[in-house]
PDB file of N, CA and C in Angstrom:
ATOM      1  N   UNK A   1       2.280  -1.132  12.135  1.00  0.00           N
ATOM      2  CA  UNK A   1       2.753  -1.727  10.909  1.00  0.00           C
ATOM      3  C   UNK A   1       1.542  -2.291  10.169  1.00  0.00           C
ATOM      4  N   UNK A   2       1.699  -2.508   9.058  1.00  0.00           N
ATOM      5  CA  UNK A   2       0.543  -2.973   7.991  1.00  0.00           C
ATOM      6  C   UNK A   2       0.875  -3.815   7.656  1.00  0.00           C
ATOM      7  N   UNK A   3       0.063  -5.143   6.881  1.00  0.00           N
ATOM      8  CA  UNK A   3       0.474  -6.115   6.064  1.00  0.00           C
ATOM      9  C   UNK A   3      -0.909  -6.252   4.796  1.00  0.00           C
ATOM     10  N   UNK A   4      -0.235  -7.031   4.229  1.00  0.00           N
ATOM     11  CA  UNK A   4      -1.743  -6.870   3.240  1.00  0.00           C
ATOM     12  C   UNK A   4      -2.904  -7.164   3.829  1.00  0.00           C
ATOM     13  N   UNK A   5      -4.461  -7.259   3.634  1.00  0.00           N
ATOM     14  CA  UNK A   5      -5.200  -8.465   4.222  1.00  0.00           C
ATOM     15  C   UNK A   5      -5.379  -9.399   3.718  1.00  0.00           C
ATOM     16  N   UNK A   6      -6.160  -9.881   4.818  1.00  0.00           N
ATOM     17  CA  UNK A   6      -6.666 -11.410   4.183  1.00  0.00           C
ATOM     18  C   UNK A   6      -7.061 -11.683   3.134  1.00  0.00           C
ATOM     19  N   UNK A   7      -8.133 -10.963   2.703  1.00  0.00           N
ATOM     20  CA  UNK A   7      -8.959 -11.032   1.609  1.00  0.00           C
ATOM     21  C   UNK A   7      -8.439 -10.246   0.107  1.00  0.00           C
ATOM     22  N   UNK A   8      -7.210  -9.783   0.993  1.00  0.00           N
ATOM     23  CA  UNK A   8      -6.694  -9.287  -0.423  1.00  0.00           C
ATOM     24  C   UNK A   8      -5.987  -9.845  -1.682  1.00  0.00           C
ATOM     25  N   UNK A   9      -6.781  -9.921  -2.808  1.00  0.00           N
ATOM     26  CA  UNK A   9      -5.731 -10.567  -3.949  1.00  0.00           C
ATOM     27  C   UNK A   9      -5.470  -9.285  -4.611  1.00  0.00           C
ATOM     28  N   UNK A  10      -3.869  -9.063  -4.681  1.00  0.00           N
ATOM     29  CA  UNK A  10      -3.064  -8.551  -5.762  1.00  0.00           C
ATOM     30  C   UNK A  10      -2.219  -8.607  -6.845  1.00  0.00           C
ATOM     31  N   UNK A  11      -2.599  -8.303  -8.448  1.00  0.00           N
ATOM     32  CA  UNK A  11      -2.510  -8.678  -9.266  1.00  0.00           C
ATOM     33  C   UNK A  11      -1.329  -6.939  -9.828  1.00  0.00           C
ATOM     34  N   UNK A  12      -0.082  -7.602 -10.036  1.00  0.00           N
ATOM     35  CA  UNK A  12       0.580  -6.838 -10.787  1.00  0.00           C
ATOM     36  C   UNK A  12       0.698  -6.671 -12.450  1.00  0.00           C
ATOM     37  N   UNK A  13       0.121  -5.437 -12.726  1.00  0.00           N
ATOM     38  CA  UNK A  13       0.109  -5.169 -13.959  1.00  0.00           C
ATOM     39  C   UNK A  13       1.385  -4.230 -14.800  1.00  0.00           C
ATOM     40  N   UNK A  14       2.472  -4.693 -13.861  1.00  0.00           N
ATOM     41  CA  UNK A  14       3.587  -4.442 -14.400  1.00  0.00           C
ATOM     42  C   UNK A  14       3.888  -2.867 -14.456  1.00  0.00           C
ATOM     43  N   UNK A  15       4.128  -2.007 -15.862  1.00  0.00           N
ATOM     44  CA  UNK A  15       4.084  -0.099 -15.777  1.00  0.00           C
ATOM     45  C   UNK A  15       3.190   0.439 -15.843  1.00  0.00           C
ATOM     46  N   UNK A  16       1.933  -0.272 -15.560  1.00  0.00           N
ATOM     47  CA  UNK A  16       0.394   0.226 -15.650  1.00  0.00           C
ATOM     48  C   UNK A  16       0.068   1.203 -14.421  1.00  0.00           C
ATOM     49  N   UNK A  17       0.363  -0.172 -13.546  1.00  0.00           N
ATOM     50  CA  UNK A  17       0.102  -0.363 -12.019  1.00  0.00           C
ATOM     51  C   UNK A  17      -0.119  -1.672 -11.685  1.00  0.00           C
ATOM     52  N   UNK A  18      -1.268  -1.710 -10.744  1.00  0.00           N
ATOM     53  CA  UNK A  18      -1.945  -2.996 -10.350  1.00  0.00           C
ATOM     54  C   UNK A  18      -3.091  -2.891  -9.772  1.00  0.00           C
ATOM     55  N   UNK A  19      -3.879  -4.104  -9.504  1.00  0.00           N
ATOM     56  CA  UNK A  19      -5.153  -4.135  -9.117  1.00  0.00           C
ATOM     57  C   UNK A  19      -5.469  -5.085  -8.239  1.00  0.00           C
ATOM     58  N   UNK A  20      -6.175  -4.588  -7.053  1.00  0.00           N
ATOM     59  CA  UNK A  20      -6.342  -5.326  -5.682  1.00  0.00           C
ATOM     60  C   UNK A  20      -7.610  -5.308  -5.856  1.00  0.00           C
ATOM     61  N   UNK A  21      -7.761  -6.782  -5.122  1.00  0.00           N
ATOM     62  CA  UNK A  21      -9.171  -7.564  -5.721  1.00  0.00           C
ATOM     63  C   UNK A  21      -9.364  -7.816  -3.685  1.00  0.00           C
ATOM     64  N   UNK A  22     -10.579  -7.563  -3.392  1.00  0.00           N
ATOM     65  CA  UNK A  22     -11.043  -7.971  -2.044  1.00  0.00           C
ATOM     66  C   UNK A  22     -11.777  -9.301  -2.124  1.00  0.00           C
ATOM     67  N   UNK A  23     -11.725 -10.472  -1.994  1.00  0.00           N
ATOM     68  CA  UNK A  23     -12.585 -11.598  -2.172  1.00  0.00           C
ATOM     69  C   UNK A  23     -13.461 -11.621  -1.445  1.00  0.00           C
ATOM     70  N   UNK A  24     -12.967 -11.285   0.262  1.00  0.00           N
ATOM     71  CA  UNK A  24     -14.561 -11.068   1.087  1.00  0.00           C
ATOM     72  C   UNK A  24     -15.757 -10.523   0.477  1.00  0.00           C
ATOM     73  N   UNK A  25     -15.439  -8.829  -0.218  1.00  0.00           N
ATOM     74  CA  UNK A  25     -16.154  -7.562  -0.276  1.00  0.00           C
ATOM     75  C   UNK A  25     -16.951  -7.943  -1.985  1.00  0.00           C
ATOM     76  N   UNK A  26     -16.269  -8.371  -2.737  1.00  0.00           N
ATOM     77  CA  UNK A  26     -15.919  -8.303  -3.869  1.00  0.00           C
ATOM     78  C   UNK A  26     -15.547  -7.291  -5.094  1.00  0.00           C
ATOM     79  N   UNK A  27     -14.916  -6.070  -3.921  1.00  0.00           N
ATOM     80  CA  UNK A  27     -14.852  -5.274  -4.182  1.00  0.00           C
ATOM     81  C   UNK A  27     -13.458  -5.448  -4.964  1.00  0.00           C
ATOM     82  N   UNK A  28     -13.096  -4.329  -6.044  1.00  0.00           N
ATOM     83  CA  UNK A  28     -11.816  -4.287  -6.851  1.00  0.00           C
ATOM     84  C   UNK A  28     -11.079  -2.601  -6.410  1.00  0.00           C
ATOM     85  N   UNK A  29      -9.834  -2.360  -7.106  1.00  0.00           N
ATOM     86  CA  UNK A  29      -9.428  -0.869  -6.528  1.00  0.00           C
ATOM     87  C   UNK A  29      -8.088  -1.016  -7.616  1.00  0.00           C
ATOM     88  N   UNK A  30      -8.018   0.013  -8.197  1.00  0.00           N
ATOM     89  CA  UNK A  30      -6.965   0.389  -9.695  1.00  0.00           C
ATOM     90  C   UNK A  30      -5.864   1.103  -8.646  1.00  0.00           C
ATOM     91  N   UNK A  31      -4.571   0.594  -9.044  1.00  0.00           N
ATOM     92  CA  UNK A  31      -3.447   1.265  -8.499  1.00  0.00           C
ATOM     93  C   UNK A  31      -2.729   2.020  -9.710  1.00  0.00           C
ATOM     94  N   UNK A  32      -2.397   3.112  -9.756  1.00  0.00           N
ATOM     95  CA  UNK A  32      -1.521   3.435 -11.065  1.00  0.00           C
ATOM     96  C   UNK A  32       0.245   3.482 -10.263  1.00  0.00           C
ATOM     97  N   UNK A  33       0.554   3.244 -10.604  1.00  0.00           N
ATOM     98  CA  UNK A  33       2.535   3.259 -10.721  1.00  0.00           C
ATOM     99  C   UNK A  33       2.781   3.675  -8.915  1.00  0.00           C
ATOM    100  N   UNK A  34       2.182   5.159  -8.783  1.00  0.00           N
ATOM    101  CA  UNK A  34       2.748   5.991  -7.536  1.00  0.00           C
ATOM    102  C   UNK A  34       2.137   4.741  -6.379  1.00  0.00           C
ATOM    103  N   UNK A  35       1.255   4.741  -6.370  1.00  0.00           N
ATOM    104  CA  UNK A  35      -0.353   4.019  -5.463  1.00  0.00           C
ATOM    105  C   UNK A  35       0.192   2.726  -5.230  1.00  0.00           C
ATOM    106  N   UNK A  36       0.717   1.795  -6.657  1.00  0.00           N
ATOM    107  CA  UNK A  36       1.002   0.228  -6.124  1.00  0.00           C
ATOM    108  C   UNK A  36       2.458   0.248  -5.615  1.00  0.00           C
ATOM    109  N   UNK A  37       3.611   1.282  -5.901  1.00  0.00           N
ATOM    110  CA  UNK A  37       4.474   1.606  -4.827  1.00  0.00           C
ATOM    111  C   UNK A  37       4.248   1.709  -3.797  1.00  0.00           C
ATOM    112  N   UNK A  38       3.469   2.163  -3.171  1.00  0.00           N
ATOM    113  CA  UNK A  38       2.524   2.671  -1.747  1.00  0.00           C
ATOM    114  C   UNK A  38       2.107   1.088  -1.419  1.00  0.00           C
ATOM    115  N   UNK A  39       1.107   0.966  -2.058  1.00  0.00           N
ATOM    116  CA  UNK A  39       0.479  -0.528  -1.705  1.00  0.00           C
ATOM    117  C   UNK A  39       1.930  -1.451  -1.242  1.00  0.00           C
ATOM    118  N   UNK A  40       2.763  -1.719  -2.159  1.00  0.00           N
ATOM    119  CA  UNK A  40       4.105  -2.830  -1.911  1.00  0.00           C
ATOM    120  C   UNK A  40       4.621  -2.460  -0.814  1.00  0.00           C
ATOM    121  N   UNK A  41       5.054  -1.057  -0.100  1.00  0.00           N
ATOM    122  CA  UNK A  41       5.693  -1.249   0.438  1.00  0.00           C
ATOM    123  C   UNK A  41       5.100  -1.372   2.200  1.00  0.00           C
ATOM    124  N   UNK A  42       3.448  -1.362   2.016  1.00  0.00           N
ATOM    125  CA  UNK A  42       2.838  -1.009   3.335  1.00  0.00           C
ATOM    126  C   UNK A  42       2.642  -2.422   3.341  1.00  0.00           C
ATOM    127  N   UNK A  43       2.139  -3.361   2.356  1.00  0.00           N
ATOM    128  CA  UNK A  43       1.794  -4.848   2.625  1.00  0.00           C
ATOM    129  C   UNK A  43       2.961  -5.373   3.247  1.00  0.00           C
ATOM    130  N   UNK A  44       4.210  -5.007   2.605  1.00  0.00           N
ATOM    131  CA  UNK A  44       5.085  -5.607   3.122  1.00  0.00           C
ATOM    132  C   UNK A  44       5.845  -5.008   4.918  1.00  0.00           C
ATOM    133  N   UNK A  45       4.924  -3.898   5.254  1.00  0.00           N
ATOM    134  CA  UNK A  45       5.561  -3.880   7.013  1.00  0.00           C
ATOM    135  C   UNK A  45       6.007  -2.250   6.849  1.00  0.00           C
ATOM    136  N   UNK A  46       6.334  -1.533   5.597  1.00  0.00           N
ATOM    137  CA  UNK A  46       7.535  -0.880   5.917  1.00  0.00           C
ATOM    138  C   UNK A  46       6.493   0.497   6.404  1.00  0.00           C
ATOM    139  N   UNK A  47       6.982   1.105   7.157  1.00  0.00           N
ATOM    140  CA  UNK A  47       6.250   2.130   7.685  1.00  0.00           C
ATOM    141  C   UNK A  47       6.345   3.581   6.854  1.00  0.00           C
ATOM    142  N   UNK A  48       5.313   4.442   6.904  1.00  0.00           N
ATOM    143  CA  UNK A  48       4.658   5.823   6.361  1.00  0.00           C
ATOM    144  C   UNK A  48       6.118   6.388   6.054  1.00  0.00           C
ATOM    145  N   UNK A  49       6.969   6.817   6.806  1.00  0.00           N
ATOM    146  CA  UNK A  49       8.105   7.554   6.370  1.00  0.00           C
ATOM    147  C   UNK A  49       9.303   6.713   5.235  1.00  0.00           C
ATOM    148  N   UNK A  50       9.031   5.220   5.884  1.00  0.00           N
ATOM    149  CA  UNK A  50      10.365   4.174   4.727  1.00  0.00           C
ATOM    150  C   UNK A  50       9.216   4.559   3.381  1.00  0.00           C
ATOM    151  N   UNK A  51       8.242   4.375   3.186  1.00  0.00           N
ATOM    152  CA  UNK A  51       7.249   4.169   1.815  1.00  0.00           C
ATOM    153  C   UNK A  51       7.714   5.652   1.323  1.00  0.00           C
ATOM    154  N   UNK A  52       7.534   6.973   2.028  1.00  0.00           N
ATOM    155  CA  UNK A  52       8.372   8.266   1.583  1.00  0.00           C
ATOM    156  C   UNK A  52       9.459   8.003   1.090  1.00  0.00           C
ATOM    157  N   UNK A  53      10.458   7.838   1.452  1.00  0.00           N
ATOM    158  CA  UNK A  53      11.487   8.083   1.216  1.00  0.00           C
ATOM    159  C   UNK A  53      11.649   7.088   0.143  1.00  0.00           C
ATOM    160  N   UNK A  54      10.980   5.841   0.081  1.00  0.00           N
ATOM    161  CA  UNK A  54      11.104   5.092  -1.435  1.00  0.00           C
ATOM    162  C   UNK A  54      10.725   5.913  -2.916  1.00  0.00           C
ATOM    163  N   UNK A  55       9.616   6.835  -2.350  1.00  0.00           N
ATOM    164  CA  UNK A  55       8.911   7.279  -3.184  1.00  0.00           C
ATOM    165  C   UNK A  55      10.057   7.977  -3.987  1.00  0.00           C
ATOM    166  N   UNK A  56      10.611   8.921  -2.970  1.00  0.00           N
ATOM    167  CA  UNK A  56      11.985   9.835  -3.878  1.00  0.00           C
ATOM    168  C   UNK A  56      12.883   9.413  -4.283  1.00  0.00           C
ATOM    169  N   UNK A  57      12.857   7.914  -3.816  1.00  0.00           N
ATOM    170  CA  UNK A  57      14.111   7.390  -4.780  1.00  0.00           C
ATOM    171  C   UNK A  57      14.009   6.464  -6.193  1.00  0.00           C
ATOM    172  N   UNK A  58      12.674   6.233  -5.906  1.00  0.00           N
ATOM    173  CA  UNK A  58      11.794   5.736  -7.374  1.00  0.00           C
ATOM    174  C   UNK A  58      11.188   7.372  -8.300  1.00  0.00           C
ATOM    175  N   UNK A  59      10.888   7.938  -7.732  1.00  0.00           N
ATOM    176  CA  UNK A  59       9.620   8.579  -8.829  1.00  0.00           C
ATOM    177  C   UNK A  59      10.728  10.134  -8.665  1.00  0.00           C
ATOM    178  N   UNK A  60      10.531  11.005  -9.889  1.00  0.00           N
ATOM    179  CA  UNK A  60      11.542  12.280  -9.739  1.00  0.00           C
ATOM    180  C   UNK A  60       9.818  13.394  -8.888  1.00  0.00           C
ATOM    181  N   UNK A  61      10.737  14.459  -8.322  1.00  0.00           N
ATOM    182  CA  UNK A  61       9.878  15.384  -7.984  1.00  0.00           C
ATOM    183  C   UNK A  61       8.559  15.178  -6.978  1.00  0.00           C
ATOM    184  N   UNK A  62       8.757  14.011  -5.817  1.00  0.00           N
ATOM    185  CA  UNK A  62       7.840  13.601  -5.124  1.00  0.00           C
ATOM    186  C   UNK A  62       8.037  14.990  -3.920  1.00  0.00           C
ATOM    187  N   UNK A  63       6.591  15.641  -4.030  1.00  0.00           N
ATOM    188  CA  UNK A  63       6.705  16.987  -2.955  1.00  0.00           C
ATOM    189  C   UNK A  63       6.744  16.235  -1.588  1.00  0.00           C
ATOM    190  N   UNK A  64       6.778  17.278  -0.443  1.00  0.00           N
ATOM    191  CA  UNK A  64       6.585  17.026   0.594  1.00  0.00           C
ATOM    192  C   UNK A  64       5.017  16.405   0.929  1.00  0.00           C
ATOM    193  N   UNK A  65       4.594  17.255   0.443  1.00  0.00           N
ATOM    194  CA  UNK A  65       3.018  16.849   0.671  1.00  0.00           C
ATOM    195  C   UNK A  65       2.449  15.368   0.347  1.00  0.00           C
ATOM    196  N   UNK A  66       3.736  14.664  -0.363  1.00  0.00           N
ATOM    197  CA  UNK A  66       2.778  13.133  -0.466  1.00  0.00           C
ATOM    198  C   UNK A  66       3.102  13.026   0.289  1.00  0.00           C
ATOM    199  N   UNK A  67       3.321  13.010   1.798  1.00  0.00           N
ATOM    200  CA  UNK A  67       3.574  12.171   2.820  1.00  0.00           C
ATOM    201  C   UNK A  67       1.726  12.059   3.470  1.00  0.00           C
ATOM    202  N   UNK A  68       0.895  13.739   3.052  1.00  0.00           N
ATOM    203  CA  UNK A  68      -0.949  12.961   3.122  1.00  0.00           C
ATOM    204  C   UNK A  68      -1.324  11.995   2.555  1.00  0.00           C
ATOM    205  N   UNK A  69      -0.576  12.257   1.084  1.00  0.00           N
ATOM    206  CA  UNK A  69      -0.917  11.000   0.015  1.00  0.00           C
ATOM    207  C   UNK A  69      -0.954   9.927   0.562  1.00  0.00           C
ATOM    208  N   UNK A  70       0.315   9.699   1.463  1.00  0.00           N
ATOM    209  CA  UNK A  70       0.636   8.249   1.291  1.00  0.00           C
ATOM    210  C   UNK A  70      -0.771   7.867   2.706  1.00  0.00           C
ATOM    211  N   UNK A  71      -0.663   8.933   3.569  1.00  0.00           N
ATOM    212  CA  UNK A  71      -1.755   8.775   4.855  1.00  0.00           C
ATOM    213  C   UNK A  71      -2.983   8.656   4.285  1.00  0.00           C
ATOM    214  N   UNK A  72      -3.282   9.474   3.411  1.00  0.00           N
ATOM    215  CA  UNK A  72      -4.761   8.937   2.664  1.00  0.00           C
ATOM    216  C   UNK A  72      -4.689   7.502   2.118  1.00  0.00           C
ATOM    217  N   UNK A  73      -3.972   7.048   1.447  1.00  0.00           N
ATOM    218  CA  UNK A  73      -4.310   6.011   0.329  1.00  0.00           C
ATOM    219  C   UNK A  73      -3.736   4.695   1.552  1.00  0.00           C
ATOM    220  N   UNK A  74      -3.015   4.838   2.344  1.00  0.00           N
ATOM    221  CA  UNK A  74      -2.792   3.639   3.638  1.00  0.00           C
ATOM    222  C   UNK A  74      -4.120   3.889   4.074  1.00  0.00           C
ATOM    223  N   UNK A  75      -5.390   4.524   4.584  1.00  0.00           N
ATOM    224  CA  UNK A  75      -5.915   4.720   5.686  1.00  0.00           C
ATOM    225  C   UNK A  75      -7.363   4.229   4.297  1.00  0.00           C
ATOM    226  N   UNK A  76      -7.258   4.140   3.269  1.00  0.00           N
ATOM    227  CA  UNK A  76      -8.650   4.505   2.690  1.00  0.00           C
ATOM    228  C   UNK A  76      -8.241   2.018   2.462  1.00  0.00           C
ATOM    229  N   UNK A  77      -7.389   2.160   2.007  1.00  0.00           N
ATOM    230  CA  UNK A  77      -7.044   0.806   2.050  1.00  0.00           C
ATOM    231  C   UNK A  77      -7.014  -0.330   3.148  1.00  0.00           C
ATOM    232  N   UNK A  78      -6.535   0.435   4.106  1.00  0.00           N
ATOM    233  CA  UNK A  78      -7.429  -0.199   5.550  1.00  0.00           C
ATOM    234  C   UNK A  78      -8.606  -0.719   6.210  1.00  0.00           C
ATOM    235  N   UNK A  79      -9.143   0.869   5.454  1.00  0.00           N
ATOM    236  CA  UNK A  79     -10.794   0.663   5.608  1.00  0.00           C
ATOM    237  C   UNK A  79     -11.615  -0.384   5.217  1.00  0.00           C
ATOM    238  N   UNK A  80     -10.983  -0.749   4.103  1.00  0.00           N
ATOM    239  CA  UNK A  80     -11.391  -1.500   2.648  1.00  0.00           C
ATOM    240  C   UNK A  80     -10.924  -2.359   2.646  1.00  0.00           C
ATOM    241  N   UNK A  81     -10.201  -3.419   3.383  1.00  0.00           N
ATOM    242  CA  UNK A  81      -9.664  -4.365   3.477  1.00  0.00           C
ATOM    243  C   UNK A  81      -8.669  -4.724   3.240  1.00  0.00           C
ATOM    244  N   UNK A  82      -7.980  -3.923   2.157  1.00  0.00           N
ATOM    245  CA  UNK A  82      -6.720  -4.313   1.598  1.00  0.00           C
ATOM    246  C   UNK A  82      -5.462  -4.359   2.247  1.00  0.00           C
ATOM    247  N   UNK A  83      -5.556  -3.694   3.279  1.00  0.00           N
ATOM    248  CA  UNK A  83      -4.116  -3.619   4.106  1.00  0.00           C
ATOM    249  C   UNK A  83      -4.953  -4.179   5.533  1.00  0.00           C
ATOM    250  N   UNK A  84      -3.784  -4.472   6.641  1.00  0.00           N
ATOM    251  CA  UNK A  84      -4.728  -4.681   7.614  1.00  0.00           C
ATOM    252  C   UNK A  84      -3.186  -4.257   8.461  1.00  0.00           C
ATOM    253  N   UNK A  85      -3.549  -3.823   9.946  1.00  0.00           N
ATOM    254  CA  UNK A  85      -2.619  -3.226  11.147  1.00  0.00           C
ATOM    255  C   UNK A  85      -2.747  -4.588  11.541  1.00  0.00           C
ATOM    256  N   UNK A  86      -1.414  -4.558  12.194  1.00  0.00           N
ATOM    257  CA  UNK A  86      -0.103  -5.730  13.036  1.00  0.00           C
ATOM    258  C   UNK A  86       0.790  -5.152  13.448  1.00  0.00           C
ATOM    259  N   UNK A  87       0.651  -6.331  14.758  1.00  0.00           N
ATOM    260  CA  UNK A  87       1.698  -5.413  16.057  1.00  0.00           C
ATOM    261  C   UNK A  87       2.886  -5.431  15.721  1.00  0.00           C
ATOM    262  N   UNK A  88       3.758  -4.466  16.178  1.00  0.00           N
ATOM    263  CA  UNK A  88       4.871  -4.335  15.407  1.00  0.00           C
ATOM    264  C   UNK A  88       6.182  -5.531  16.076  1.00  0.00           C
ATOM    265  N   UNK A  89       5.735  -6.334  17.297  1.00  0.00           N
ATOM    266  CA  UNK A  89       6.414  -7.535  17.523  1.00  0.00           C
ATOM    267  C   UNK A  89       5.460  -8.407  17.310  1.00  0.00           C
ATOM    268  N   UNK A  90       5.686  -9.244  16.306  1.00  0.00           N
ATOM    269  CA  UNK A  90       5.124 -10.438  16.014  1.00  0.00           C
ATOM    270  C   UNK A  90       5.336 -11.856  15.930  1.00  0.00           C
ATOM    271  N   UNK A  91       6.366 -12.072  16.284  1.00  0.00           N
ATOM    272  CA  UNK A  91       6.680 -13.162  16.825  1.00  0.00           C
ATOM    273  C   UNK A  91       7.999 -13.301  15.726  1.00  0.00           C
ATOM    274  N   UNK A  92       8.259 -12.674  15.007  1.00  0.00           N
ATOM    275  CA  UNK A  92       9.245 -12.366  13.684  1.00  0.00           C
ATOM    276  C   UNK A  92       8.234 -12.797  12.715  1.00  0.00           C
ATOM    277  N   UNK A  93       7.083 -13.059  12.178  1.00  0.00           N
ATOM    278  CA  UNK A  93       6.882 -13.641  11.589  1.00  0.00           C
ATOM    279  C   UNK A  93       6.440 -12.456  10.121  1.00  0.00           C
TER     280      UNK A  93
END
């Protein structure tokens, strides 16, 4: 499971997208519409296939193939601080 990280500030820019700010890194990263869907629903826990299946019920014509999408843009955000892995019992918290 994922949650945001630490260092992550995220700033919603409403039908733009949004923009995740790393405070450690000081690094920044542009989300457009598809991407900060992705981002919301991995900060918040929900796993690679729930973030799919949101996708098709938000956006028309999501192929099979974003399910790399979504593995690329979780795994490049990881890297980078913005998301961070948590055990999937956590005390409920």
């Amino acid at each position: 499971m994922t949650r945001a990280g630490f260092s992550a500030i995220y700033r919603d820019e409403k039908e733009i997208g949004a923009i995740l700010f790393n405070a450690e890194t000081g690094e920044s990263y542009g989300l457009n519409p598809v991407a900060k869907a992705i981002w919301e629903g991995a900060s918040a826990g929900v796993g690679r296939e729930g973030i799919f299946e949101m996708l098709r019920q938000r956006f028309a014509g999501v192929p099979e193939s974003a399910r790399n999408d979504i593995d690329e843009l979780i795994n490049m955000l990881l890297n980078k601080g913005f998301l961070q892995n948590v055990p999937e019992n956590n005390g409920g918290i």
